[in-house]
N, C-alpha and C. Protein backbone atom coordinates (compact mmCIF):
# COMPACT_ATOMS: atom_id res chain seq x y z
N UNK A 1 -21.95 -36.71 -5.68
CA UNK A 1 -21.85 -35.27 -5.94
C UNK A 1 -20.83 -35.07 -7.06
N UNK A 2 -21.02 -34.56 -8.24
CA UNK A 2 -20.37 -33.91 -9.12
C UNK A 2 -19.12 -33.44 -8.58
N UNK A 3 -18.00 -33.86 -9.17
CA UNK A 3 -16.71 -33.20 -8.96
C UNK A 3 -16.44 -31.83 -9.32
N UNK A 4 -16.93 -31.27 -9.56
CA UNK A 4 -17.05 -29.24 -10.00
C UNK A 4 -17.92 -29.22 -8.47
N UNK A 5 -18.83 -29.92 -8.09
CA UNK A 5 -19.97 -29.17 -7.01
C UNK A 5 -18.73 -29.13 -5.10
N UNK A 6 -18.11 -30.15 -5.65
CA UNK A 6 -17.25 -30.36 -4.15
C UNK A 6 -16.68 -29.06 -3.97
N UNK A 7 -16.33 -29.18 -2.37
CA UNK A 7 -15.24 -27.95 -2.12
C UNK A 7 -14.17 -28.79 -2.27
N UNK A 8 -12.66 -28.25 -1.87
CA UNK A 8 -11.89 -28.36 -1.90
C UNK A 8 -11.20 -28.53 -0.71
N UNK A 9 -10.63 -29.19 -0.05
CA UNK A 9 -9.98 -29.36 1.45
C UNK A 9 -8.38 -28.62 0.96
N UNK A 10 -8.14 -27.65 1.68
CA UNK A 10 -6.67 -27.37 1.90
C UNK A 10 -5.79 -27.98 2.39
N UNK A 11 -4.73 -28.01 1.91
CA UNK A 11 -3.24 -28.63 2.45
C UNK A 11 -3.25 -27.98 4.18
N UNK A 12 -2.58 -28.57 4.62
CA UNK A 12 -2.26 -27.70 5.99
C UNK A 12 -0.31 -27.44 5.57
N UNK A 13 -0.09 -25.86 6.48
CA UNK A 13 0.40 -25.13 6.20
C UNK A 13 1.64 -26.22 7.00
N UNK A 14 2.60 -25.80 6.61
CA UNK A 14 3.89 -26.39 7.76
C UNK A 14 4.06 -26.10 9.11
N UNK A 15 3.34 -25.07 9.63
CA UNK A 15 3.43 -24.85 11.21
C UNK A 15 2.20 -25.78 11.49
N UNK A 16 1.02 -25.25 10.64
CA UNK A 16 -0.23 -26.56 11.35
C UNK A 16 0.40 -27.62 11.56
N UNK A 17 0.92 -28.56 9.64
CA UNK A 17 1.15 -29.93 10.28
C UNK A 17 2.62 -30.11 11.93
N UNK A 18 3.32 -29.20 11.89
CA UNK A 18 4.12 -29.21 13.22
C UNK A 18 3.34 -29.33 14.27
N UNK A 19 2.27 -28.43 14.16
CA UNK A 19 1.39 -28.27 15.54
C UNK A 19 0.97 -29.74 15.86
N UNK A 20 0.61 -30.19 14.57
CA UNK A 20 -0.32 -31.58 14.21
C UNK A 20 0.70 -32.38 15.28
N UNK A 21 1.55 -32.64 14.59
CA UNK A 21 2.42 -33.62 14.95
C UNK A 21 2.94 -33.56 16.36
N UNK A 22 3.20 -32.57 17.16
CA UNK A 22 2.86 -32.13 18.24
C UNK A 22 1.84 -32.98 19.27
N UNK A 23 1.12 -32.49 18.85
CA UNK A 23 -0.31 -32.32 19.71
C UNK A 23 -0.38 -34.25 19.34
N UNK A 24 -0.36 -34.81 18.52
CA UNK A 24 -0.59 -36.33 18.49
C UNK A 24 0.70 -36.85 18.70
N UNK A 25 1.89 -35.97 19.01
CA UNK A 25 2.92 -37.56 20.33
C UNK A 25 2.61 -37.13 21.99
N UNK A 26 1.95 -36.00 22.09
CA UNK A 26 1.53 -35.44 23.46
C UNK A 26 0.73 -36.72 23.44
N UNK A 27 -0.40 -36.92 23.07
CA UNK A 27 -2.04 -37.53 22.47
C UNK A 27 -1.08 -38.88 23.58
N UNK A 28 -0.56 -39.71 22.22
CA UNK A 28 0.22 -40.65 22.28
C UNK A 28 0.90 -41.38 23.78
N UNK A 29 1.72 -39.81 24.08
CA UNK A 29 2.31 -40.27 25.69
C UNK A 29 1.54 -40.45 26.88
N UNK A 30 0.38 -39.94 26.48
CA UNK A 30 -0.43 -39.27 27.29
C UNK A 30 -1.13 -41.08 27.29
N UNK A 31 -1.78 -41.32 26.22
CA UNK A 31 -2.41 -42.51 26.56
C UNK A 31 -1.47 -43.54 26.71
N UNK A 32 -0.50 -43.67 26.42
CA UNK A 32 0.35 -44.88 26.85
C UNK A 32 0.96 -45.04 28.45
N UNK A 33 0.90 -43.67 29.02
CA UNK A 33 1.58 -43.95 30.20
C UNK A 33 0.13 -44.44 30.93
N UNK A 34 -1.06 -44.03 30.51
CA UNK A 34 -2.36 -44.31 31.38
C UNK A 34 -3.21 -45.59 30.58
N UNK A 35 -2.27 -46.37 30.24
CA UNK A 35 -3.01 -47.37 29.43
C UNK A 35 -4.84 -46.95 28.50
N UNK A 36 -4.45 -45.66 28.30
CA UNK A 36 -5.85 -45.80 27.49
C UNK A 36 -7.05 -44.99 28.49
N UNK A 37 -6.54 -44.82 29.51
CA UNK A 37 -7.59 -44.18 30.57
C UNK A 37 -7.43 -42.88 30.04
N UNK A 38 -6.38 -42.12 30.05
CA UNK A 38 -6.42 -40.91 30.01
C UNK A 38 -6.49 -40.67 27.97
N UNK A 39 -7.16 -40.01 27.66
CA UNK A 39 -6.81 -39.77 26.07
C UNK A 39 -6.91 -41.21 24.99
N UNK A 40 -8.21 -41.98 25.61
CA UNK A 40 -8.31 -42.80 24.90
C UNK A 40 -9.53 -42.69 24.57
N UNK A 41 -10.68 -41.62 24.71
CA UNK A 41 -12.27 -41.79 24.25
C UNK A 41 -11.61 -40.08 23.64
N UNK A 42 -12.69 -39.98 22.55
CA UNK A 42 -12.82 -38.46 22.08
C UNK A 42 -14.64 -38.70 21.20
N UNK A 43 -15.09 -37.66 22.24
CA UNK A 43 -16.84 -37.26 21.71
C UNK A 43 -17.45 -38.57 21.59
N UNK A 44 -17.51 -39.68 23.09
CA UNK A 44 -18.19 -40.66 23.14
C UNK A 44 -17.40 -42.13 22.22
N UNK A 45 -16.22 -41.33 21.51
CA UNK A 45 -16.08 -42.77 20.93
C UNK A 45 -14.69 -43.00 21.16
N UNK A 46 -14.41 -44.31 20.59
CA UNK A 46 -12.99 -44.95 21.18
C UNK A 46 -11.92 -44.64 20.21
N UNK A 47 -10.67 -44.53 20.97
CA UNK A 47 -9.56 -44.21 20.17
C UNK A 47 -8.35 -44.96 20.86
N UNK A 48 -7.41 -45.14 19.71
CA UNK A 48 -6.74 -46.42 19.41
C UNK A 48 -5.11 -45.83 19.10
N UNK A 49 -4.10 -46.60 19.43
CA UNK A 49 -2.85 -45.93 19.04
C UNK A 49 -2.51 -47.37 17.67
N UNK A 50 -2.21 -46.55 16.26
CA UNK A 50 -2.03 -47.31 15.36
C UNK A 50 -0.22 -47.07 15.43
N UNK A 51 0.49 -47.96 15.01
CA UNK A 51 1.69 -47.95 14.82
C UNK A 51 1.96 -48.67 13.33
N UNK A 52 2.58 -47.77 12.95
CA UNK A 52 2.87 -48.34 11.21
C UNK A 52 4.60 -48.43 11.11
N UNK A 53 5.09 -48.65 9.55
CA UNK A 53 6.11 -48.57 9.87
C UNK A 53 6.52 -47.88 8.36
N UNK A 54 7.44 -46.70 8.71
CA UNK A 54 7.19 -45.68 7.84
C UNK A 54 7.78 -46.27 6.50
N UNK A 55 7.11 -45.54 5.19
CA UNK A 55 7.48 -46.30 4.13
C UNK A 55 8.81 -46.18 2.96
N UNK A 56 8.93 -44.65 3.83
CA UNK A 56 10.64 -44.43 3.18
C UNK A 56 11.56 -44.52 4.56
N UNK A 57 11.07 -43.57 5.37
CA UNK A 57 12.68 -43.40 6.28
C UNK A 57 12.73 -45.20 7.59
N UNK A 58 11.29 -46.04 7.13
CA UNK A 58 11.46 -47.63 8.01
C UNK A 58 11.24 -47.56 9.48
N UNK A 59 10.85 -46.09 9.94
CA UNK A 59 11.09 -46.47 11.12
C UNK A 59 9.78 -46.82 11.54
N UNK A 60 9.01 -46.38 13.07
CA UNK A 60 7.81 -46.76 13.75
C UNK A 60 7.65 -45.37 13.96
N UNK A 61 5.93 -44.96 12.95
CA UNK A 61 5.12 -44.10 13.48
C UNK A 61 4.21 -44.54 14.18
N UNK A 62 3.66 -42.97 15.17
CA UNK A 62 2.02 -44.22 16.03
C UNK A 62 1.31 -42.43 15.52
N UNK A 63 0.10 -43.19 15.23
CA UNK A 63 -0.90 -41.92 15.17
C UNK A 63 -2.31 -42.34 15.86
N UNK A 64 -2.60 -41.58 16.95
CA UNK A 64 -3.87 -42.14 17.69
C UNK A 64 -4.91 -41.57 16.69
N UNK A 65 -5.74 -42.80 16.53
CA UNK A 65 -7.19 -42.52 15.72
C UNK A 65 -8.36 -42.65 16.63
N UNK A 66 -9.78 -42.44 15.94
CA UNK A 66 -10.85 -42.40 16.32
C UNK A 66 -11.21 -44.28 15.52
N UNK A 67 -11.75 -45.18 16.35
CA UNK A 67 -11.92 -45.79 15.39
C UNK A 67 -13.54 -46.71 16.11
N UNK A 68 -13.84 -47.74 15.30
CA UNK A 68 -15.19 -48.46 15.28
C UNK A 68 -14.94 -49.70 15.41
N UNK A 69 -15.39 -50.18 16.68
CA UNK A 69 -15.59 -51.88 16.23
C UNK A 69 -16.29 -52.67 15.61
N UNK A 70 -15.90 -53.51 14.89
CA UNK A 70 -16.79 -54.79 13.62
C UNK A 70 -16.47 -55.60 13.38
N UNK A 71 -17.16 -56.39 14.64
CA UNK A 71 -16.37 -57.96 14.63
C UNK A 71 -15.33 -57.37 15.94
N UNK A 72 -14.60 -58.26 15.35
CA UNK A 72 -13.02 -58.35 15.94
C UNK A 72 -12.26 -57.65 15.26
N UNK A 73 -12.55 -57.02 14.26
CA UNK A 73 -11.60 -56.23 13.63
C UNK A 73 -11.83 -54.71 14.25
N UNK A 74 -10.98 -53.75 13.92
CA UNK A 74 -11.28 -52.46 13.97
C UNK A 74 -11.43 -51.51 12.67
N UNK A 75 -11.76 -50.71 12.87
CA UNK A 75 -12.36 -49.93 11.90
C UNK A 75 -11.86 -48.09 12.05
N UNK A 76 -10.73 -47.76 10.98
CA UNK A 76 -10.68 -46.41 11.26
C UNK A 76 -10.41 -45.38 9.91
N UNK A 77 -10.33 -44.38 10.18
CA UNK A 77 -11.06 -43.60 8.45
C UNK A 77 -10.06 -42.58 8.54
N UNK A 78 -9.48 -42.82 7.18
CA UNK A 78 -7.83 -42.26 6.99
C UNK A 78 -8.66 -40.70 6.16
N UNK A 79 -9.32 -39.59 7.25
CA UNK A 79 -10.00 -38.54 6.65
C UNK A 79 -8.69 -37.34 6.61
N UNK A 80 -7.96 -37.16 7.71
CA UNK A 80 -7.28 -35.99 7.76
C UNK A 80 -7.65 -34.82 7.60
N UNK A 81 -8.69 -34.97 8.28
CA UNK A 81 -9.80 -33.14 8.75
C UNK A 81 -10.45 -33.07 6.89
N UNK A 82 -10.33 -33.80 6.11
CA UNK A 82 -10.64 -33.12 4.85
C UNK A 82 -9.62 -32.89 3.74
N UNK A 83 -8.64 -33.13 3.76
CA UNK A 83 -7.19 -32.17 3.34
C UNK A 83 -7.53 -32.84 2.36
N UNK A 84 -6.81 -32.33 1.36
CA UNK A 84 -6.47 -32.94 -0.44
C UNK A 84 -5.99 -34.49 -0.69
N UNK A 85 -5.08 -34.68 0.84
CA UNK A 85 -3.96 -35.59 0.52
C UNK A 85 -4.18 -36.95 1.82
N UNK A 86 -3.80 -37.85 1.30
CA UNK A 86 -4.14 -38.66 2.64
C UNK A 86 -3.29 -38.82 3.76
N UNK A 87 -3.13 -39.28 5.01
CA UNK A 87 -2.84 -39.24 5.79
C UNK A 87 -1.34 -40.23 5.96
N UNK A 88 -0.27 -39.90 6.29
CA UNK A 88 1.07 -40.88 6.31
C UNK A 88 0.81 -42.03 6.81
N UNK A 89 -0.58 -42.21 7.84
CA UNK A 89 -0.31 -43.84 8.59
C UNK A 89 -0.68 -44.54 7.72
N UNK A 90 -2.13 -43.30 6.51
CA UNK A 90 -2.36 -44.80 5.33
C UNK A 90 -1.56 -44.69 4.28
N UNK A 91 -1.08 -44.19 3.72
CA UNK A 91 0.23 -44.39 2.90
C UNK A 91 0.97 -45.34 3.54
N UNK A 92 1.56 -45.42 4.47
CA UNK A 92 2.27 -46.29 5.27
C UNK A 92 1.75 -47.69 5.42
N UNK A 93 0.71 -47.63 5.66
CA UNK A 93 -0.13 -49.06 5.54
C UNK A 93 -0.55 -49.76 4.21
N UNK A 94 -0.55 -48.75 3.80
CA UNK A 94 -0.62 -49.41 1.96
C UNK A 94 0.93 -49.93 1.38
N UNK A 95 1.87 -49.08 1.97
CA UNK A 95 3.19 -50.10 1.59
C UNK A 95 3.71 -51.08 2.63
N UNK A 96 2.85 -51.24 3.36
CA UNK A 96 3.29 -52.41 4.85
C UNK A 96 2.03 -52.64 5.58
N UNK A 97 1.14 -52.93 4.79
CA UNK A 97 -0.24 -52.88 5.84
C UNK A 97 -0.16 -53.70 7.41
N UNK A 98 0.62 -54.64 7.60
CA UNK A 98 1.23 -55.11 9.08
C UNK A 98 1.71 -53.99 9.90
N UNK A 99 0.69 -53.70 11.16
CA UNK A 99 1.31 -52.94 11.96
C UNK A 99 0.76 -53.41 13.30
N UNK A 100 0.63 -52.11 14.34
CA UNK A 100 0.35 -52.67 15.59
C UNK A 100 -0.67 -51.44 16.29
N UNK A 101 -1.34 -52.33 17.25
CA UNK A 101 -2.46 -51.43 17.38
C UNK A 101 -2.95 -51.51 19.11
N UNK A 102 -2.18 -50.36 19.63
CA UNK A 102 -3.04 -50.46 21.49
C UNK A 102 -4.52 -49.89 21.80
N UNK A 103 -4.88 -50.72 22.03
CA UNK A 103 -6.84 -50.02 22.32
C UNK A 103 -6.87 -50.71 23.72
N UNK A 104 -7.72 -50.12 24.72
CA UNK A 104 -7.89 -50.09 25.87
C UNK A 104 -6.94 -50.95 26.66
N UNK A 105 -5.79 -50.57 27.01
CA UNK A 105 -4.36 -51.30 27.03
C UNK A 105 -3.92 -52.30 26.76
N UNK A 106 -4.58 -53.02 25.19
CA UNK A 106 -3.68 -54.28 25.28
C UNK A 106 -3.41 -53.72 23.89
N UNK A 107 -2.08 -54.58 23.20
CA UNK A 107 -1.54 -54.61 21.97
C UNK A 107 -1.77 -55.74 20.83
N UNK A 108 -1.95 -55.12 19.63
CA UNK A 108 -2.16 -56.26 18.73
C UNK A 108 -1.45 -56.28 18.09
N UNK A 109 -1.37 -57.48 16.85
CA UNK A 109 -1.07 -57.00 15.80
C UNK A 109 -1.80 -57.13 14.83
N UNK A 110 -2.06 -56.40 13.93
CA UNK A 110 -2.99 -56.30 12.44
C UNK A 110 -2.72 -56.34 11.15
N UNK A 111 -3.08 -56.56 10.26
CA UNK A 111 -3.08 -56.60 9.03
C UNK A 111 -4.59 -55.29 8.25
N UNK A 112 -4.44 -54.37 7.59
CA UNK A 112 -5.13 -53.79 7.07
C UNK A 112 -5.62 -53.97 6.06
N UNK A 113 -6.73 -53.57 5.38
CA UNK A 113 -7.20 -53.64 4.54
C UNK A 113 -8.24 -52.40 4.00
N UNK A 114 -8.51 -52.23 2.94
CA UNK A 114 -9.39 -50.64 2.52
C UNK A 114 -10.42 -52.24 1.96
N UNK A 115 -11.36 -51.00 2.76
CA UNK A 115 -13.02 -51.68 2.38
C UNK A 115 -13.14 -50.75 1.44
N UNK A 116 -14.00 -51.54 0.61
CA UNK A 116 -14.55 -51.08 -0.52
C UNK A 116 -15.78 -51.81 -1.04
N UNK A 117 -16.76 -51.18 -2.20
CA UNK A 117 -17.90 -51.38 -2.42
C UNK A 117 -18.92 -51.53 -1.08
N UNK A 118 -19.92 -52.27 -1.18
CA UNK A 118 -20.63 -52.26 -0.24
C UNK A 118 -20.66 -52.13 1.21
N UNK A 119 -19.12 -52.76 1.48
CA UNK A 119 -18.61 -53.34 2.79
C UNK A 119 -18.07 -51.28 3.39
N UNK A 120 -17.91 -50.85 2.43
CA UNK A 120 -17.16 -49.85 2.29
C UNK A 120 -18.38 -48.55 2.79
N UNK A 121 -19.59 -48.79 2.22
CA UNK A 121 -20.53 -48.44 2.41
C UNK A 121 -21.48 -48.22 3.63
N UNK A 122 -21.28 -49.77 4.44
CA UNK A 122 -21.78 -49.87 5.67
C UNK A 122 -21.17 -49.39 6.62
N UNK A 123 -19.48 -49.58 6.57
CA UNK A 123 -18.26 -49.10 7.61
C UNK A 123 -18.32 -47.32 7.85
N UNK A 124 -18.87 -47.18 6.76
CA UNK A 124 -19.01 -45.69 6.36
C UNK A 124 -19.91 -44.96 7.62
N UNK A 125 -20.78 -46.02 7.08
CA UNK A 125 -21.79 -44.97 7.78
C UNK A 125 -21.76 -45.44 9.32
N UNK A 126 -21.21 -46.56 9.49
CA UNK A 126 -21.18 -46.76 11.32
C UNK A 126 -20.13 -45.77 11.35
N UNK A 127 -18.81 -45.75 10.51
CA UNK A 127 -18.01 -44.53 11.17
C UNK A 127 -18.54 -43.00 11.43
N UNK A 128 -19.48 -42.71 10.57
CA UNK A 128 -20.50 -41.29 10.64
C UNK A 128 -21.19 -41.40 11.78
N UNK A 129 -22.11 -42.10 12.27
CA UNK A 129 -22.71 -42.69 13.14
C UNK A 129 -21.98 -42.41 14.57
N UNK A 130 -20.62 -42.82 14.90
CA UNK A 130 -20.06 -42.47 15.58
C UNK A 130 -19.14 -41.13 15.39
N UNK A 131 -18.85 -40.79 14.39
CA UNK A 131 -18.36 -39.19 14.61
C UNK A 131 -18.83 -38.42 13.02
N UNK A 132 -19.58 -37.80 13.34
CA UNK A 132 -20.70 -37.10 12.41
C UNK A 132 -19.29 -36.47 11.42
N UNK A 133 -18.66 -35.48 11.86
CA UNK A 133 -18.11 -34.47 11.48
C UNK A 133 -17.00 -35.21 10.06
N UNK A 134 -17.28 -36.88 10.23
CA UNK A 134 -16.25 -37.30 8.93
C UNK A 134 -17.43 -36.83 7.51
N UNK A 135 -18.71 -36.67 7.76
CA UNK A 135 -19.63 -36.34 6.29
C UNK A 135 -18.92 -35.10 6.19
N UNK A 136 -18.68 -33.78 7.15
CA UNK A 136 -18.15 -32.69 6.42
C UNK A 136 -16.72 -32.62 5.99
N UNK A 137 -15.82 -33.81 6.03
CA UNK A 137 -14.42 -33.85 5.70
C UNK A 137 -14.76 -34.15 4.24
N UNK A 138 -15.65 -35.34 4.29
CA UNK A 138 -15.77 -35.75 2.66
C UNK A 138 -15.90 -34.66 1.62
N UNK A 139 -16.85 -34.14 1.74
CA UNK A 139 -17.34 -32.78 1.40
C UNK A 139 -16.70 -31.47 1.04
N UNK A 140 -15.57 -31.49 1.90
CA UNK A 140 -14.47 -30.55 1.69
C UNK A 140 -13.09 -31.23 0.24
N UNK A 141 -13.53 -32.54 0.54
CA UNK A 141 -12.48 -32.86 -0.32
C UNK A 141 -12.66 -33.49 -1.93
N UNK A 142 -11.71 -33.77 -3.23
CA UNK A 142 -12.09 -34.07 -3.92
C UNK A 142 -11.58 -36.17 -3.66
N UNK A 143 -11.05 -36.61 -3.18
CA UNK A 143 -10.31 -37.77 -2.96
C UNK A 143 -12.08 -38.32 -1.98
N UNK A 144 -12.11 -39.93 -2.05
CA UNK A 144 -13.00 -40.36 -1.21
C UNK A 144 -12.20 -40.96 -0.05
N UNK A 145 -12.96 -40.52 0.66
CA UNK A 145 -11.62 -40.67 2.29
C UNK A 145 -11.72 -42.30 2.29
N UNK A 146 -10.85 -42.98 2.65
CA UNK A 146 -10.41 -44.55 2.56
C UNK A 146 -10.93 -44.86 4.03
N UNK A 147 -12.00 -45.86 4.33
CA UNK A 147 -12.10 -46.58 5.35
C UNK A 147 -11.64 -47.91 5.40
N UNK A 148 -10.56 -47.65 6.56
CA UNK A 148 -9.75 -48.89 6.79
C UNK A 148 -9.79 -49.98 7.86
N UNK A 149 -9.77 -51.13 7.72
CA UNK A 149 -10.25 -52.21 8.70
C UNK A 149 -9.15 -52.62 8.95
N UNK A 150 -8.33 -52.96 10.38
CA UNK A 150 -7.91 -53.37 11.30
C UNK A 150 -8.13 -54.61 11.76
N UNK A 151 -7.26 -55.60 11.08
CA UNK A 151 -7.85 -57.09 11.39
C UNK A 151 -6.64 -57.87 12.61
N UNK A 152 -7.36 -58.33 13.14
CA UNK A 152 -6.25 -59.02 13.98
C UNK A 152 -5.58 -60.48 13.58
N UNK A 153 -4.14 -60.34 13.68
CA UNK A 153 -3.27 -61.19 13.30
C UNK A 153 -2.83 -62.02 14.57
């Protein structure tokens, strides 16, 4: 699609991202005290607590994603509802792609990577496949949302 034909994804306002941030360490406590039982599926598919490690202030973020299995690796799509800008866990993973990852209560550790070309192509569409609503994030935005693979270390 022509870059004039796209919409545009908005920034979120500073109370949203508060709310944001909010609502995903609730997310967070919520599945860690229930190993993954409670707040670990959303709309049939699986979700994962990523832990990065932040790329200015060093410390440990966790942001629960929606993500896809392939292989042994995992698979999750740094969309951020659409917004202009990408998401801190992948910024964060692009300057430390080593992080850590709880899915149905056990812990890993991973190494990331952004698929691209073809590989980038297929991940795509199994991630659509499992949650439709990432085709209308694309759509909103001018940036191509980064699908990221989760490899185990």
């Amino acid at each position: 699609m022509p870059e004039a034909e796209r919409h545009t994804g908005r920034k979120f306002s500073p109370l949203a991202e508060r709310t944001l941030r909010l609502a995903s360490d609730l997310h967070t406590l919520v599945y860690r005290l229930t190993g993954g039982r409670v707040a670990g599926r959303f709309r049939g598919g699986g979700i994962l607590l990523l832990t990065t490690t932040g790329r200015k202030s060093g410390k440990r973020r966790t942001a629960p994603l929606l993500y896809v299995p392939d292989g042994d690796a995992l698979v999750v799509v740094a969309s951020k509802g659409g917004a202009p800008n990408h998401p801190a866990w992948w910024l964060n993973l692009r300057a430390n792609p080593e992080a850590e990852v709880e899915v149905s209560g056990r812990k890993l550790r991973v190494r990331a990577t952004e698929a691209t070309g073809p590989e980038r192509g297929r991940l795509w569409q199994k991630a659509v496949e499992a949650y439709p609503p990432y085709e209308d994030y694309q759509k909103k935005t001018s940036r191509e949302i980064p699908v990221v693979v989760l490899h185990p270390i």
